[in-house]
Protein backbone atom coordinates (compact mmCIF):
# COMPACT_ATOMS: atom_id res chain seq x y z
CA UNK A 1 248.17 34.85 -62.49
CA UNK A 2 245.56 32.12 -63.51
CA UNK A 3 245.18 31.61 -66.94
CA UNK A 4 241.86 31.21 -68.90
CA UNK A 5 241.64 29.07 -72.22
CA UNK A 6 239.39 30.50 -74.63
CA UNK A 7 238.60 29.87 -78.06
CA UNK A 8 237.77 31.80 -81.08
CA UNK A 9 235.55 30.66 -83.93
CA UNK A 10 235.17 33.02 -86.59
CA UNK A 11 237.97 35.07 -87.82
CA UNK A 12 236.52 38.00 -89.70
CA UNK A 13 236.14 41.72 -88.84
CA UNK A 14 234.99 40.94 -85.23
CA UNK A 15 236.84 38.22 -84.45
CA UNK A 16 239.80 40.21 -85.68
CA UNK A 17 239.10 42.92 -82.92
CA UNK A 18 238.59 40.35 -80.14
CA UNK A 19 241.56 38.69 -80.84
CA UNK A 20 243.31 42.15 -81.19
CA UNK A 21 242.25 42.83 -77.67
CA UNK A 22 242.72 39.59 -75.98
CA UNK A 23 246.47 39.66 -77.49
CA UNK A 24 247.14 43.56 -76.88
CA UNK A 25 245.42 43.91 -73.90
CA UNK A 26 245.76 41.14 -71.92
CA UNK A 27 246.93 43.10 -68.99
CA UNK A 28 243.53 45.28 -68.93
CA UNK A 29 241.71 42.50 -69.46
CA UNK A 30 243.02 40.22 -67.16
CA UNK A 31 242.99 43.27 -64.19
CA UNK A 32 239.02 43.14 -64.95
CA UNK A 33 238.78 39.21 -64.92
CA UNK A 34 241.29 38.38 -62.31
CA UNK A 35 242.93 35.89 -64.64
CA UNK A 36 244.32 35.95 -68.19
CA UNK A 37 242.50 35.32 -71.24
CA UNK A 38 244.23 33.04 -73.46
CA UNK A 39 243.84 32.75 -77.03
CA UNK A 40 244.52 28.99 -77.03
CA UNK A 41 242.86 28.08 -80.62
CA UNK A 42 241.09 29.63 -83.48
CA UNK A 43 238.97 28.32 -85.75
CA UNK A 44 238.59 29.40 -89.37
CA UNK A 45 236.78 28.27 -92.58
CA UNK A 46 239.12 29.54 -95.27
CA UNK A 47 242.86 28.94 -94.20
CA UNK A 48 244.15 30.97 -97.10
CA UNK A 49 242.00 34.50 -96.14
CA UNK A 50 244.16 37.10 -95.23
CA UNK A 51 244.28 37.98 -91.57
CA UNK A 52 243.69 41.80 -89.77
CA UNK A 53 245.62 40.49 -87.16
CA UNK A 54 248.89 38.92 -86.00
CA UNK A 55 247.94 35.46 -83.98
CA UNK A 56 250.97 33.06 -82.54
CA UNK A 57 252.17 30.21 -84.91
CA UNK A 58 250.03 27.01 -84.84
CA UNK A 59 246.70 29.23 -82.83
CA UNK A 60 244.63 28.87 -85.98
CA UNK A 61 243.18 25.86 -87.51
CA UNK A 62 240.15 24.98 -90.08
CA UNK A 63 239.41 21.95 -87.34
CA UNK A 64 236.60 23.21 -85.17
CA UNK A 65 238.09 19.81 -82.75
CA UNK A 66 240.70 21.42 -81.88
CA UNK A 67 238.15 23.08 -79.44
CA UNK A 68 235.56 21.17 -78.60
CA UNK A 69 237.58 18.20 -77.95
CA UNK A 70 240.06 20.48 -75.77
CA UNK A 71 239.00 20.30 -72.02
CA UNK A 72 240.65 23.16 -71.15
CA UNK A 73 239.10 25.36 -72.92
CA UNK A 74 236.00 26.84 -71.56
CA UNK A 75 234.66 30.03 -73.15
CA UNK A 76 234.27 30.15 -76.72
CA UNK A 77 233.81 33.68 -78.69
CA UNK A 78 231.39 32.57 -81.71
CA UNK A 79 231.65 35.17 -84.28
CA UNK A 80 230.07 33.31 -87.47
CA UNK A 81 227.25 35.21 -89.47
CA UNK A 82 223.98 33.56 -90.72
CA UNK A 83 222.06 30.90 -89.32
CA UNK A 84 223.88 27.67 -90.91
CA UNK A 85 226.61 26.44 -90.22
CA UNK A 86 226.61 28.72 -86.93
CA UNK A 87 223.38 27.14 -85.70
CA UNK A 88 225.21 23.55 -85.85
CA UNK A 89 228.37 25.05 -84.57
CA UNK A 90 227.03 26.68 -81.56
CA UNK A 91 225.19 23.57 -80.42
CA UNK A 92 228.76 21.43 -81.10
CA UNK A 93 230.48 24.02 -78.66
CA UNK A 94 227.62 23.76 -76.17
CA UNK A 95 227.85 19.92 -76.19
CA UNK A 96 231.14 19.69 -75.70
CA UNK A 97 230.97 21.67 -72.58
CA UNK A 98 231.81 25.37 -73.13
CA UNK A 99 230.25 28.32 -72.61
CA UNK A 100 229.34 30.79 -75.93
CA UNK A 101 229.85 33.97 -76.65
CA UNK A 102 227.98 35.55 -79.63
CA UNK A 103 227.59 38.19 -81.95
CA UNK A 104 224.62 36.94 -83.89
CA UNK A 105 221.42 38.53 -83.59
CA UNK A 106 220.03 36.78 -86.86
CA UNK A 107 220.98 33.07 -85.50
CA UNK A 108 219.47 34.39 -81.94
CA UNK A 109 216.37 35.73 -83.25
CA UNK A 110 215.77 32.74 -85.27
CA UNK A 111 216.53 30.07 -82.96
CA UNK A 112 216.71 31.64 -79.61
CA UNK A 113 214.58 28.89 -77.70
CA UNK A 114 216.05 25.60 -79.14
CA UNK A 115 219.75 27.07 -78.45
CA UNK A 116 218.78 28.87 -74.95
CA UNK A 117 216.96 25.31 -74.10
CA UNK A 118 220.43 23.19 -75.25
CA UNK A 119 222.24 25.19 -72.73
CA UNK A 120 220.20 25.37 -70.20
CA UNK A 121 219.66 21.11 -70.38
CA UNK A 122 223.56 20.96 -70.37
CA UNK A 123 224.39 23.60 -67.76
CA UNK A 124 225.91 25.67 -69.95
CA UNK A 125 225.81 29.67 -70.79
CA UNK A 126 225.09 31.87 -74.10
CA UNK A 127 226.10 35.61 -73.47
CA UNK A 128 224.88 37.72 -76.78
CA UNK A 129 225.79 41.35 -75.80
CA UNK A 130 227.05 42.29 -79.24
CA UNK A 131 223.97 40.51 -80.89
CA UNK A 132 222.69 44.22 -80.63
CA UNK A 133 223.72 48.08 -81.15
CA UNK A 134 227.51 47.09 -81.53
CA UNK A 135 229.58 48.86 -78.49
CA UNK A 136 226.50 50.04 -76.70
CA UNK A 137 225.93 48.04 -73.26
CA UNK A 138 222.17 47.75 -73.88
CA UNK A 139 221.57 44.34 -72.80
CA UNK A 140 223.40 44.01 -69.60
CA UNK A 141 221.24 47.14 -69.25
CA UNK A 142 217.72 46.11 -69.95
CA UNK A 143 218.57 42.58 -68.24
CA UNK A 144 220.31 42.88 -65.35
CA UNK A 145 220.72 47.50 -64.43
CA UNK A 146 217.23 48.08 -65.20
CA UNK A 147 215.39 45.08 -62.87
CA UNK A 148 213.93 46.84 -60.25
CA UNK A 149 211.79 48.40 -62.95
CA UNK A 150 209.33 47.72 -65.55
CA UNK A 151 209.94 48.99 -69.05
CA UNK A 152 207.51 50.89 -70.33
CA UNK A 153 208.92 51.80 -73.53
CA UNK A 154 212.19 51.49 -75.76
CA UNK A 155 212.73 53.26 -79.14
CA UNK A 156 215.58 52.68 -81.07
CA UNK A 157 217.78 53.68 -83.86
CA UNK A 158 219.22 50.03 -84.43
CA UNK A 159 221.26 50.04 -88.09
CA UNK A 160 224.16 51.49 -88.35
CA UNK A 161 223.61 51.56 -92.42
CA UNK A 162 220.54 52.67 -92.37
CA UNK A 163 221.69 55.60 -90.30
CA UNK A 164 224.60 56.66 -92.36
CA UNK A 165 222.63 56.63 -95.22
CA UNK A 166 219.73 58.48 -93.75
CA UNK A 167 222.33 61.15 -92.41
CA UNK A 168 223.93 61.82 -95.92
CA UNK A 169 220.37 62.24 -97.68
CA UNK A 170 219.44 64.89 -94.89
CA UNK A 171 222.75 66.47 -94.50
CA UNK A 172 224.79 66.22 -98.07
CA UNK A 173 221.23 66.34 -100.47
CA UNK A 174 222.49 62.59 -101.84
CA UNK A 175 219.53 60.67 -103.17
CA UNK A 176 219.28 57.04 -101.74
CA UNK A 177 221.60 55.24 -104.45
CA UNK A 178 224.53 57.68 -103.83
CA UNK A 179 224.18 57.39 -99.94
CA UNK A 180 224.06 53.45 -100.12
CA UNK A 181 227.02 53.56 -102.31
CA UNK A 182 228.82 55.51 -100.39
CA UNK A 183 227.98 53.13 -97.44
CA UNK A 184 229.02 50.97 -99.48
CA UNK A 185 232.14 52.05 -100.19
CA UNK A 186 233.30 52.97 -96.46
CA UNK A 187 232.24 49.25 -95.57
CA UNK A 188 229.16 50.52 -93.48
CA UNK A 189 226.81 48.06 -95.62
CA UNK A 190 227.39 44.84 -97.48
CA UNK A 191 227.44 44.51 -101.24
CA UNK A 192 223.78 43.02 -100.45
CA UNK A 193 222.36 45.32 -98.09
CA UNK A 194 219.00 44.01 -97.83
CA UNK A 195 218.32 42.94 -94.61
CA UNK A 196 219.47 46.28 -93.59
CA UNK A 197 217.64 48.67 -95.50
CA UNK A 198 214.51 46.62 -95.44
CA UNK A 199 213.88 46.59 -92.13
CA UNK A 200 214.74 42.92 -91.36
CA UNK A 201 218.09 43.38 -88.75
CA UNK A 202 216.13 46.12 -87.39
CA UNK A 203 213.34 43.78 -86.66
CA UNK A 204 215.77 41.22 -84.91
CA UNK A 205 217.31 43.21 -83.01
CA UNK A 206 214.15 44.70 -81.76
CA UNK A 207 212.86 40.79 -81.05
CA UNK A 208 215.84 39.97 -78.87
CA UNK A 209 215.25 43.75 -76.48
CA UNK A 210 211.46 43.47 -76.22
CA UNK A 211 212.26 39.51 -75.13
CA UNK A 212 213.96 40.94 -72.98
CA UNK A 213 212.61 44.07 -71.52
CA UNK A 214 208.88 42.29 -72.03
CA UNK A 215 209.08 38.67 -72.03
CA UNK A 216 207.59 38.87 -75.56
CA UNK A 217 207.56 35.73 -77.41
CA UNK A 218 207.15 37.44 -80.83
CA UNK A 219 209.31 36.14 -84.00
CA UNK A 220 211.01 39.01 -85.61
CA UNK A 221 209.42 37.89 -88.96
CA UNK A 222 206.25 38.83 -87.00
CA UNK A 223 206.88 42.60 -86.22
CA UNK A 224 205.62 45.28 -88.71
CA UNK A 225 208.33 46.76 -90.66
CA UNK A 226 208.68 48.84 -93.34
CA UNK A 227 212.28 49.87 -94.56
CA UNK A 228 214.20 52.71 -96.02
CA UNK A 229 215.01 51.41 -99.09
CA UNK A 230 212.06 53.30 -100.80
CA UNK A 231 212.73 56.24 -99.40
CA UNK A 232 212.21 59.87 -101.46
CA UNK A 233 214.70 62.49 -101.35
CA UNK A 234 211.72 64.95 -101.51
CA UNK A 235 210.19 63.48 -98.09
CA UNK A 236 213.56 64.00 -96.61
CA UNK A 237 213.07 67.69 -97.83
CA UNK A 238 209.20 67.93 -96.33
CA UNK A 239 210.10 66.27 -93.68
CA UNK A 240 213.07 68.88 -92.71
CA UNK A 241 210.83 71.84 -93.35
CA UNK A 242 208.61 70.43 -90.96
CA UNK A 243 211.30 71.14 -88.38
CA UNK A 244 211.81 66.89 -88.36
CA UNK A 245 213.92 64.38 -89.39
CA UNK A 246 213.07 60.78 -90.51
CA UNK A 247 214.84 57.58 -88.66
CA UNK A 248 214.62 54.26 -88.90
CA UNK A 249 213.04 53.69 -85.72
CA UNK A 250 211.84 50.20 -83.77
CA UNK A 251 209.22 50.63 -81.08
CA UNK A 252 208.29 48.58 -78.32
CA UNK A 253 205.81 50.27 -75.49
CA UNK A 254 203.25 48.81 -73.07
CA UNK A 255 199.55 49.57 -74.38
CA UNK A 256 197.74 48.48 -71.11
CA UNK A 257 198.58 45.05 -71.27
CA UNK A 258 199.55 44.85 -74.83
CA UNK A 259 202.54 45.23 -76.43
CA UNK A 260 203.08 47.24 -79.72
CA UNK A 261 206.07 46.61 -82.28
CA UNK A 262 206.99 47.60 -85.18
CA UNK A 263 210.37 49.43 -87.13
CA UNK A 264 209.69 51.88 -89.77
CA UNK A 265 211.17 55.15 -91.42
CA UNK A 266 209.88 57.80 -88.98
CA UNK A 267 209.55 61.42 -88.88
CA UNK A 268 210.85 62.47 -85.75
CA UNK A 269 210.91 66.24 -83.67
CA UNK A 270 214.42 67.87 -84.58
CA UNK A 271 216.19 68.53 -81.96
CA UNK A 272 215.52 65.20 -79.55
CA UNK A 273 218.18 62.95 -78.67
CA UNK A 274 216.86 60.26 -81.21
CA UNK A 275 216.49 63.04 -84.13
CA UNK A 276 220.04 64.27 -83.59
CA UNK A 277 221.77 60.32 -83.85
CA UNK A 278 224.03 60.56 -86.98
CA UNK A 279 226.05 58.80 -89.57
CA UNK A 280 226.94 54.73 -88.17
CA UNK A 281 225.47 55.51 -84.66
CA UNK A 282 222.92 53.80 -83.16
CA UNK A 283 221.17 54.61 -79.72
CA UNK A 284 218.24 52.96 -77.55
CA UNK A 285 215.69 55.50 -75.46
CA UNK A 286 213.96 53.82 -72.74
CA UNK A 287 211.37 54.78 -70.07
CA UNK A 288 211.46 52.36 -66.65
CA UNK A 289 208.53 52.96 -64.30
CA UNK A 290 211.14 53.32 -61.96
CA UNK A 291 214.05 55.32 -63.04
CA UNK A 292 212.24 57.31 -66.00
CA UNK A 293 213.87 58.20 -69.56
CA UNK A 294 217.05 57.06 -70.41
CA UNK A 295 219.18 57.31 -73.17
CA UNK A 296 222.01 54.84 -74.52
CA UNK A 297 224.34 56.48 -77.47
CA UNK A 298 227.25 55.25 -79.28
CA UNK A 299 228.49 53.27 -82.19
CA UNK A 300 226.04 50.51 -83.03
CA UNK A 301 228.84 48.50 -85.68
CA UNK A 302 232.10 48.16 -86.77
CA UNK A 303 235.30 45.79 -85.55
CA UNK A 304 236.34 47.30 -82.07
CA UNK A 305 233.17 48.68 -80.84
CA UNK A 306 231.50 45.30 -81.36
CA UNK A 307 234.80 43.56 -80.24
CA UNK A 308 234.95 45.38 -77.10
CA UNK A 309 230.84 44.02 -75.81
CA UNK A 310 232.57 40.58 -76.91
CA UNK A 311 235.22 40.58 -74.75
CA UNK A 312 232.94 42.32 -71.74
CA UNK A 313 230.69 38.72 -72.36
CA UNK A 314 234.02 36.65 -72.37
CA UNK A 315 235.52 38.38 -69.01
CA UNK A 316 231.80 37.99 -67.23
CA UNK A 317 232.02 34.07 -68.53
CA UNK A 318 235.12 33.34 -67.55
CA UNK A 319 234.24 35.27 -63.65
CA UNK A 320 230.90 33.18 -63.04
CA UNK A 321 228.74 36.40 -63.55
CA UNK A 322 227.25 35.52 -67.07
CA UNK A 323 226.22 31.93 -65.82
CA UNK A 324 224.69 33.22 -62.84
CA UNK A 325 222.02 35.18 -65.08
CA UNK A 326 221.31 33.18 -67.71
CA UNK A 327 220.29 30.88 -65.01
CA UNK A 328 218.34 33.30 -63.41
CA UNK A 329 216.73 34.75 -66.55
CA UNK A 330 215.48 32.09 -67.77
CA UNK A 331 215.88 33.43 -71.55
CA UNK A 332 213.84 32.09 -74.58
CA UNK A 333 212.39 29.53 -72.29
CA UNK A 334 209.15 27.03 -72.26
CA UNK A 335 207.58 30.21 -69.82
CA UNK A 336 204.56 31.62 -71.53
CA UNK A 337 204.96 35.15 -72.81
CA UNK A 338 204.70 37.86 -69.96
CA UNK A 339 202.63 40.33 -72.81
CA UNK A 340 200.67 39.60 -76.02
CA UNK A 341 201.07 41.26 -78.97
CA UNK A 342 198.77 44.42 -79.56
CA UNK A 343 196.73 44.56 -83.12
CA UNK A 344 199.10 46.95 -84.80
CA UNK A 345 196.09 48.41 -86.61
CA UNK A 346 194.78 49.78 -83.01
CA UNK A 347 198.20 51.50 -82.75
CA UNK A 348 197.20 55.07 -81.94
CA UNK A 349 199.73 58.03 -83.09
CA UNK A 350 199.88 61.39 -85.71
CA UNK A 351 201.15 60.75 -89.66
CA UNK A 352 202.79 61.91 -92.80
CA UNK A 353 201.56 61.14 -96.09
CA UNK A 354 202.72 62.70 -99.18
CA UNK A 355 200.88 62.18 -102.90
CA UNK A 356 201.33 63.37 -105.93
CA UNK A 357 197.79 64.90 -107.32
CA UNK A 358 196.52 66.70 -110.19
CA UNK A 359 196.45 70.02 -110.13
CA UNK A 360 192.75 70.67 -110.45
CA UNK A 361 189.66 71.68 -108.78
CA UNK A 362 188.13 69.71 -105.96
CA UNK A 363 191.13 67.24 -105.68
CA UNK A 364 191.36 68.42 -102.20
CA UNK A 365 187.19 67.79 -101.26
CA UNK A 366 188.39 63.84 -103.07
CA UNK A 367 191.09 63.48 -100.55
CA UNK A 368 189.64 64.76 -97.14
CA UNK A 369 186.85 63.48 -98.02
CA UNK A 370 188.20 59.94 -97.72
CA UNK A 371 190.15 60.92 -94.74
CA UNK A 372 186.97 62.53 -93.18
CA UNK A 373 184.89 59.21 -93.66
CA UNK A 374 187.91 57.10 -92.13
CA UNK A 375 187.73 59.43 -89.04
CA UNK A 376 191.44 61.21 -89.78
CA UNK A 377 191.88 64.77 -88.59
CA UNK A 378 193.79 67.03 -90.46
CA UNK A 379 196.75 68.88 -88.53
CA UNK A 380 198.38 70.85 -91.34
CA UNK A 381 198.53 71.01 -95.65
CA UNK A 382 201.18 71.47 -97.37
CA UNK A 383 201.26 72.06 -101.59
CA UNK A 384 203.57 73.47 -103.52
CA UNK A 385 203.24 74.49 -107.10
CA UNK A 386 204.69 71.92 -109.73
CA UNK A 387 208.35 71.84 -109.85
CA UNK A 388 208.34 73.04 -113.94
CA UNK A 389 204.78 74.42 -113.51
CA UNK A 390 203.57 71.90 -116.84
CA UNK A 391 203.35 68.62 -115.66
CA UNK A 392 199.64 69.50 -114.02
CA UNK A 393 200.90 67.15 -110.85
CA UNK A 394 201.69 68.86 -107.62
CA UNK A 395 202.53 67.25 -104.51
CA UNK A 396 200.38 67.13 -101.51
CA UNK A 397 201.79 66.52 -97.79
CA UNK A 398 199.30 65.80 -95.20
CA UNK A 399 199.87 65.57 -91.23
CA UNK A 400 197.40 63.91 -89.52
CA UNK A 401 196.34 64.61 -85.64
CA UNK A 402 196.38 61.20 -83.64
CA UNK A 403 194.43 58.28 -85.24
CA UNK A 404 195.05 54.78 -85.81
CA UNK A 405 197.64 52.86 -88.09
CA UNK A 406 194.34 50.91 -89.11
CA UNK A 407 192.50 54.02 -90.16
CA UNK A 408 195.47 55.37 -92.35
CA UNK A 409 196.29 51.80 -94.07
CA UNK A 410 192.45 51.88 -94.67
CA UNK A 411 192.85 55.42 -96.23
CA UNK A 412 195.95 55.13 -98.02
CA UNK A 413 194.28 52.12 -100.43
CA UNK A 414 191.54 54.08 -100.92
CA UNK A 415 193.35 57.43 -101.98
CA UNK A 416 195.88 55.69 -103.98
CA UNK A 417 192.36 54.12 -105.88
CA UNK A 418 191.52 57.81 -106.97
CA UNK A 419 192.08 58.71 -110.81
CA UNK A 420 193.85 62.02 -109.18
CA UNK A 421 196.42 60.26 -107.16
CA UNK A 422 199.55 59.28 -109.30
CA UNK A 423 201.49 56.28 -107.93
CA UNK A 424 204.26 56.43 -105.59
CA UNK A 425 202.29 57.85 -102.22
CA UNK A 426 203.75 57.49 -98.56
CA UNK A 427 202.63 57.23 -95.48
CA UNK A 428 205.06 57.46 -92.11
CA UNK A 429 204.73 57.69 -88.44
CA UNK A 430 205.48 60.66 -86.00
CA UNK A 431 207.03 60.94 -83.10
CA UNK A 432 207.85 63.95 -81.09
């Protein structure tokens, strides 16, 4: 049977699984190519690292040469995190003729249209299925299953982390701390987790699929996003009484001819597909004009699941398929964006927001009164007496009919100004 050349950069907990199923597999893999997929080199930085997998003797080198100066190689997995040195990397690969396959939704959010534009000037390919949701096949789906329609909408729970931890607070009572720890702990978030529980990965990822099922042109850094990591165990509690749960979600819909974004903790309708999404899953809803709701479920991280949308990008590289879109796309290019950006303030939709008040007369008149001069209808109050019935604070949850994010940011600094509102007040979306 023919045999393919491929190369590995990046050695780590991906990498691992790709070469684990390039080595173990080669059969399956080679049935779905109609050739073999060699492991001929990979590159690492550290030499010494301990390996999570068993590679032939000479394969791996710290000399990223020994593949770009190779002819015979022609795909290249790139599995290196951050945006230097992968940035410089990728463009070495792509110069010296090969094809990329990436994992790397920070390095593509970031620098998308100077890397797209490289390849594109040099005839070259960039497939980037595991840049988002892991194992799920949601890019080959918005790009190439899903063109006969136009997206209308795509909400999605997007971090894996975020998700676990969001899961044990709801389900086990943990507090934030113990459920990051214990993500911690079981490897589902890094010893710095801040990118994931502020919102930023979220945000990337959600750049990359509204490029994609919009044409936006919007930098991640751009989108709205609020994250979980100040999150109250008590609005996990109001929330669930409610008959809701909260999720991280991002949102991309079609406003007319505008396009609103944004990711934030969301309370949304127990009981719907995105509500019921637990521990390290992730899952994308979308609504084509065409076909009407979908929904994509499975694991959104982790070493195979990632590993296998790798090796699905390496097989369609090595077949033709992968170069025959990104021609045809036309990803990240000069084209001018197909949608602009909607004023997130206009954003229309209902919302939580929880204080903590003094327990006095005409508190309440203080508060709707504010939210009656902004134009916010009230759906439902809730108050319960003070937890140790002393303090003279008791918390107040409001749900708002639909209004505007721009009327309830406008509200929320006021309210939080009055001398009966004590600090630490949240506001959050609905959905469902």
């Amino acid at each position: 049977m023919e045999k393919t050349k491929i190369g590995i950069v990046g050695l780590g907990t991906v990498g691992s699984g790709v070469a684990k199923l390039l080595l173990d597999h080669g059969d399956r893999t080679a049935r779905h190519a109609g050739r073999t997929l060699w492991v001929e080199e990979v590159v690492v930085r550290d030499m010494n690292k301990a390996r999570d997998c068993a590679l032939p003797a000479g394969v791996v080198s710290d000399d990223l040469t020994r593949i770009t100066k190779n002819p015979q190689i022609k795909a290249v997995a790139h599995l290196v995190g951050g945006l230097e040195p992968a940035r410089t990397i990728m463009l070495k690969l792509l110069e010296s003729g090969k094809d990329v396959v990436t994992a790397n939704k920070a390095l593509l959010a970031e620098h998308g249209p100077e890397l797209f534009d490289r390849a594109r000037e040099l005839g070259r390919s960039i497939a980037f299925e595991a840049s988002v949701a892991g194992g799920i096949p949601i890019i080959a789906n918005i790009s190439q299953c899903l063109s006969a329609n136009q997206v209308e909408s795509l909400t999605g729970i997007l971090n894996g982390t975020c998700n676990y931890i969001l899961t044990q607070m709801a389900e086990q009572g943990a507090d934030y701390a113990a459920a990051l720890a214990e993500a911690q702990e079981l490897g589902y978030a890094e010893a710095d987790p801040t990118l994931d529980v502020d919102g930023s990965d979220t945000a990337q990822k959600l750049a990359i699929l509204a490029h994609l099922a919009f044409g936006s042109r919007v930098h991640w850094s751009d989108i709205p996003r609020v994250g979980i990591d100040k999150l109250e165990r008590e609005d996990i509690d109001y929330a669930q009484n409610l008959g809701y749960r909260i999720k991280l979600l991002a949102v991309a819909q079609l406003v007319g001819e505008e396009l609103e974004m944004h990711v934030s903790p969301t309370l949304v309708k127990a009981g719907t597909p995105l509500a019921e999404v637990r521990g390290a899953f992730n899952a994308v809803s979308v609504v084509g004009d065409a076909v009407g709701p979908l929904f994509f479920h499975g694991l959104g991280a982790g070493q195979m699941p990632t590993a296998s949308a790798v090796v699905a990008d390496l097989i369609d590289t090595v077949v033709g398929r992968t170069g025959i879109t990104f021609r045809t796309l036309e990803l990240w290019s000069k084209r001018e964006a197909r949608v602009a950006p909607l004023d997130f303030k206009t954003s229309t939709g209902r919302f939580y927001m929880r204080f903590h008040v003094e327990d006095r007369p005409g508190v309440m008149a203080e508060i709707t009164g504010v939210l009656g001069r902004l134009g916010i209808s009230i759906a439902s109050v809730i108050q319960h007496e003070s937890h140790d019935g002393t303090t003279g604070v008791v918390p107040l949850v409001i749900i708002t009919h639909q209004t505007t994010e721009g009327a309830t940011s406008k509200a929320m600094e006021e309210l939080v100004r009055l001398k009966c509102v004590r600090p630490g007040s949240v506001r959050m979306p609905i959905r469902g």
